[in-house]
Protein backbone atom coordinates (compact mmCIF):
# COMPACT_ATOMS: atom_id res chain seq x y z
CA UNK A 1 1.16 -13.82 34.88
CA UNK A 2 3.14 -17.45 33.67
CA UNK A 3 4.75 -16.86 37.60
CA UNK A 4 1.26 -16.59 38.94
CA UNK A 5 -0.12 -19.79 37.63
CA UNK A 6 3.44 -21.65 37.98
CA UNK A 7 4.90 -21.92 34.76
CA UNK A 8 7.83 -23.88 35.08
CA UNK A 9 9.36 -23.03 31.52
CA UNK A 10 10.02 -19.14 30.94
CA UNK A 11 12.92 -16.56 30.90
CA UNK A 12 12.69 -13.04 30.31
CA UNK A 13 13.32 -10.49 27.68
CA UNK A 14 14.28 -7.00 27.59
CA UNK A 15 13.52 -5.17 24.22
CA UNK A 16 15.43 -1.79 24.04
CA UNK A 17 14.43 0.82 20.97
CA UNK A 18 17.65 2.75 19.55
CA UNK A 19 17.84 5.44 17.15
CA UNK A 20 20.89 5.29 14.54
CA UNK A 21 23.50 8.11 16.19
CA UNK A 22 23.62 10.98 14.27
CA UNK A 23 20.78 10.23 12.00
CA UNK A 24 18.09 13.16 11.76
CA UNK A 25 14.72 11.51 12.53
CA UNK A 26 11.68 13.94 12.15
CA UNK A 27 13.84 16.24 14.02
CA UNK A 28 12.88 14.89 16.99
CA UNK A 29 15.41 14.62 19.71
CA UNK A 30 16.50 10.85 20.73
CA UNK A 31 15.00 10.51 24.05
CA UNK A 32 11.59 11.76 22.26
CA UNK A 33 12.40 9.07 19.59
CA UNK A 34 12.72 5.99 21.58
CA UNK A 35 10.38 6.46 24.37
CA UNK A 36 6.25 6.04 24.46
CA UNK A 37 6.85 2.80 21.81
CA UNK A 38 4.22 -0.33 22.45
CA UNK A 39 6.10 -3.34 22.55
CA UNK A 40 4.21 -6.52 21.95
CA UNK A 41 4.67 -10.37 22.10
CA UNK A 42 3.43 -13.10 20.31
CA UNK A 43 0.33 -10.59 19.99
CA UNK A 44 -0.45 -11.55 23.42
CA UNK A 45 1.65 -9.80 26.11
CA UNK A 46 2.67 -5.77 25.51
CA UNK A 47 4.36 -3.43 27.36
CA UNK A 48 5.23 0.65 26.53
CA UNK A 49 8.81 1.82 26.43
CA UNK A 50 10.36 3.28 28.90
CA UNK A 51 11.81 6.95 28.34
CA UNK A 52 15.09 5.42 27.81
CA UNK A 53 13.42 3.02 25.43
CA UNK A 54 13.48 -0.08 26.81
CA UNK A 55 10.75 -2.38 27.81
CA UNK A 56 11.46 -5.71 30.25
CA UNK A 57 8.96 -8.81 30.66
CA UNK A 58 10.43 -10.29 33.27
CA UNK A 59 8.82 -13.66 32.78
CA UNK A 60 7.82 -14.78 29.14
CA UNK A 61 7.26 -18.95 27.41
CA UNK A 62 10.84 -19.86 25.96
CA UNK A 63 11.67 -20.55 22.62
CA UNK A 64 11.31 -18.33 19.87
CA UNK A 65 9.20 -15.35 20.07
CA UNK A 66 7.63 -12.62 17.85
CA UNK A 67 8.26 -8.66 19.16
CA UNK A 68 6.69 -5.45 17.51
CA UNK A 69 7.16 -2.13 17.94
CA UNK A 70 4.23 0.14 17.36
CA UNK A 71 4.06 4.16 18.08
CA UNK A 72 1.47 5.81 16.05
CA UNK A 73 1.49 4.83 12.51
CA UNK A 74 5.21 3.58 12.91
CA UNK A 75 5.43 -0.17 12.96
CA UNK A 76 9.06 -2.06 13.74
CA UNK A 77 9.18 -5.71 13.25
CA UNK A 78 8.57 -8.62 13.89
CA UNK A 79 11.54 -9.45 14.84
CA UNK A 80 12.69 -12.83 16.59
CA UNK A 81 14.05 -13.29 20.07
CA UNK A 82 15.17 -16.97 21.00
CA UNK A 83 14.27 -16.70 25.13
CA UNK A 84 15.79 -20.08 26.80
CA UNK A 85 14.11 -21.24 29.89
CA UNK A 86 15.74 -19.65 33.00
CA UNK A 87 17.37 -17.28 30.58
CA UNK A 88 17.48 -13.33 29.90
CA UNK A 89 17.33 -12.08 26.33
CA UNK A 90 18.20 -9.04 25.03
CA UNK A 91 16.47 -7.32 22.03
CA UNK A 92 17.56 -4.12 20.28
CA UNK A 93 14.90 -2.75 17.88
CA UNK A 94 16.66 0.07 15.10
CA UNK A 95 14.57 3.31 14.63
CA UNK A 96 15.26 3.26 10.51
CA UNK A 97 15.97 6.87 8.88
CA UNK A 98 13.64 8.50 7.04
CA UNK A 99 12.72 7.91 3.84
């Protein structure tokens, strides 16, 4: 959408979900754990993980920007991602174990 109307100042950032190897996590498998996750910006912009976990806005404001994670009652973050203008950003978001 910031293309569409000609924002000049944006990058992009790819937010990727990972499960801790070896950890047992509701005993669902990994793929099951990291896929299907709503990934949001700045409470504005979201996209859903895909089923390797990852989720890419490919054009989103620089500077410093707030991500969730939400799938069901699970919530991860907000975490922080610095996107520079021009720039790609990486995220990775940790599955924690269970409690």
């Amino acid at each position: 959408m910031l293309d569409h109307f000609g924002a000049e100042d944006v990058g992009s950032l790819e937010v990727t979900i990972n499960a801790a190897p070896g950890d047992e996590h509701d005993t669902e498998p990994e793929d099951d754990l990291v896929k299907n996750w709503l990934i949001t910006i700045e409470n504005t912009w979201s996209l859903m993980t895909s089923p390797t976990g990852v989720a890419t806005f490919a054009s989103v404001p620089a500077g410093t920007l707030s991500v969730i994670a939400v799938r069901g009652e699970k919530r991860l973050g907000p975490e922080r991602a610095v996107v520079e203008s021009g720039g790609r950003k990486h995220l990775a978001i940790e599955i924690p174990p269970p409690r």
